[in-house]
Protein backbone atom coordinates (compact mmCIF):
# COMPACT_ATOMS: atom_id res chain seq x y z
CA UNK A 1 120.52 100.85 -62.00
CA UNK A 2 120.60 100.69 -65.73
CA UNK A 3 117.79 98.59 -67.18
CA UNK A 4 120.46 95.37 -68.51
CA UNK A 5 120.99 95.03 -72.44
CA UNK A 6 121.24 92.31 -74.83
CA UNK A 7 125.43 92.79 -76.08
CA UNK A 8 124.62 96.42 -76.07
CA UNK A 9 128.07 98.10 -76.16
CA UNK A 10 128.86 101.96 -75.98
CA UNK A 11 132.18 102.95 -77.15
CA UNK A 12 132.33 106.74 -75.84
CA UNK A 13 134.02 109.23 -78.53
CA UNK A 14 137.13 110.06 -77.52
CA UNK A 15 139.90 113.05 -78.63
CA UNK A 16 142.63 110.63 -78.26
CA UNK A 17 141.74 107.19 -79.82
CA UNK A 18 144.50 106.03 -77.50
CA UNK A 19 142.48 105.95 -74.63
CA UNK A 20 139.18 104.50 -75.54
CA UNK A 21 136.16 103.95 -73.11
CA UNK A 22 133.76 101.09 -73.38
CA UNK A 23 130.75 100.27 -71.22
CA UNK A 24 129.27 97.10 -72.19
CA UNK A 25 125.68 95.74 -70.23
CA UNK A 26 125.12 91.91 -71.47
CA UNK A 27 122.21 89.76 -69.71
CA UNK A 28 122.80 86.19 -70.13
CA UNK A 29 121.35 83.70 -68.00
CA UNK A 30 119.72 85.87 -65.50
CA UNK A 31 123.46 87.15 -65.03
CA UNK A 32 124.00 91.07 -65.41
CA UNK A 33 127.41 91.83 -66.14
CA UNK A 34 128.66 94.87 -66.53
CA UNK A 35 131.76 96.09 -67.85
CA UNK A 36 133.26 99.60 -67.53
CA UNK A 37 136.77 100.23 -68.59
CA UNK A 38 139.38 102.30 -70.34
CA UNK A 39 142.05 100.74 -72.68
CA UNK A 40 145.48 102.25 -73.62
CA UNK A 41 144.99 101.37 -77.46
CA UNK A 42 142.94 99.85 -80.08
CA UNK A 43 144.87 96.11 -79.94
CA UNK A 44 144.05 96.03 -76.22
CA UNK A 45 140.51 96.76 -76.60
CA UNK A 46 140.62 94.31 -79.97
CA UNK A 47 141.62 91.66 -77.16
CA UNK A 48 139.27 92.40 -74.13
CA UNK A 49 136.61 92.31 -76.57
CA UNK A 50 137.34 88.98 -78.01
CA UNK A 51 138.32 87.30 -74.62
CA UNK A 52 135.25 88.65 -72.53
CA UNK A 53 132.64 87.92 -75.57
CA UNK A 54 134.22 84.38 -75.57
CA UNK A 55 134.08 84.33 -71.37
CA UNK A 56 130.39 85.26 -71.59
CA UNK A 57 129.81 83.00 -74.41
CA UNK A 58 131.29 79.99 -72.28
CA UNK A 59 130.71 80.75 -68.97
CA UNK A 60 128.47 84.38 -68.28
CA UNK A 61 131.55 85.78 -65.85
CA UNK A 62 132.95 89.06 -65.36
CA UNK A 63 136.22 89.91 -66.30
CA UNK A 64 138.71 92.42 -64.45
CA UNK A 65 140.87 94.46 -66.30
CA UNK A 66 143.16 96.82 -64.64
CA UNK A 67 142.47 100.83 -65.08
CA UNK A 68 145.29 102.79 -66.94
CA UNK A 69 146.79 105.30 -64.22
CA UNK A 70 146.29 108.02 -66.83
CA UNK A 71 142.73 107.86 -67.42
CA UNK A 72 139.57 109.26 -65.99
CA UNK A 73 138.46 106.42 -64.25
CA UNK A 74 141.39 105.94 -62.55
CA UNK A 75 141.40 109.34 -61.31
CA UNK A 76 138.15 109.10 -59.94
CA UNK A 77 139.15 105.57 -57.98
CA UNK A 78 142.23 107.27 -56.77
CA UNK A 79 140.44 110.80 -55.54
CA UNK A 80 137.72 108.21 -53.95
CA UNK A 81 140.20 106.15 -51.99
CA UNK A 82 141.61 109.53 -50.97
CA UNK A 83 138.49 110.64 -49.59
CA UNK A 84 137.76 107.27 -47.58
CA UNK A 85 140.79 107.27 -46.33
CA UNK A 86 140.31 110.61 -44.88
CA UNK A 87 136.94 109.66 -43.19
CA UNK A 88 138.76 106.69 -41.65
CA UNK A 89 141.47 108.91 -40.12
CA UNK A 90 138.70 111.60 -39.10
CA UNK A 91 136.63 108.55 -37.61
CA UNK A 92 139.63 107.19 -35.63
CA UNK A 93 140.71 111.02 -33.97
C-alpha cells in the first residue's frame, strides 16, 4: 500500500486531454482516502475536484464517481468481472 499523502494529487499525462486520469491520496483525520478515476473532460474533473476537496474538507469521506465505459480503468473492471465470473462457473461444474 502506498505510504498516504498530504492533498498529493497526480494528474497522469494523457494524449487525449479528454480523458484525464487523477489519483489523489489525502490523510485527514487518521482517514486514508483514496481516489482513482478517469473523467470524460476538463469541466467534469473541474467539478469532482471542487466537490471532493469540499467533502474532505467537511466531512473526510470518499466519493464514488462512475468509470467512463471508454477508458482504461473501465476495461480493466470489465475484463476482471469477466474473469470472476468464469471461476464461478468453473467452481460450480
Amino acid at each position: 500500500m502506498a505510504p498516504p499523502l498530504h492533498a498529493n494529487e497526480e494528474i497522469r499525462s494523457c494524449k487525449n486531454l479528454q480523458q484525464m486520469e487523477i489519483h489523489t491520496h489525502v490523510r485527514l483525520l487518521n482517514f486514508n482516502i483514496i481516489f482513482s478515476l478517469e473523467f470524460l473532460d476538463a469541466a467534469a474533473f473541474y467539478t469532482f475536484l471542487l466537490y471532493s476537496y469540499a467533502d474532505i474538507l467537511g466531512f473526510g469521506i470518499h466519493v464514488n464517481v462512475d468509470v467512463h465505459p471508454n477508458t482504461s480503468l473501465s476495461r480493466i473492471k470489465k475484463k476482471k468481472e469477466n474473469n470472476d465470473a468464469h471461476k464461478q462457473l468453473g467452481e460450480n461444474k
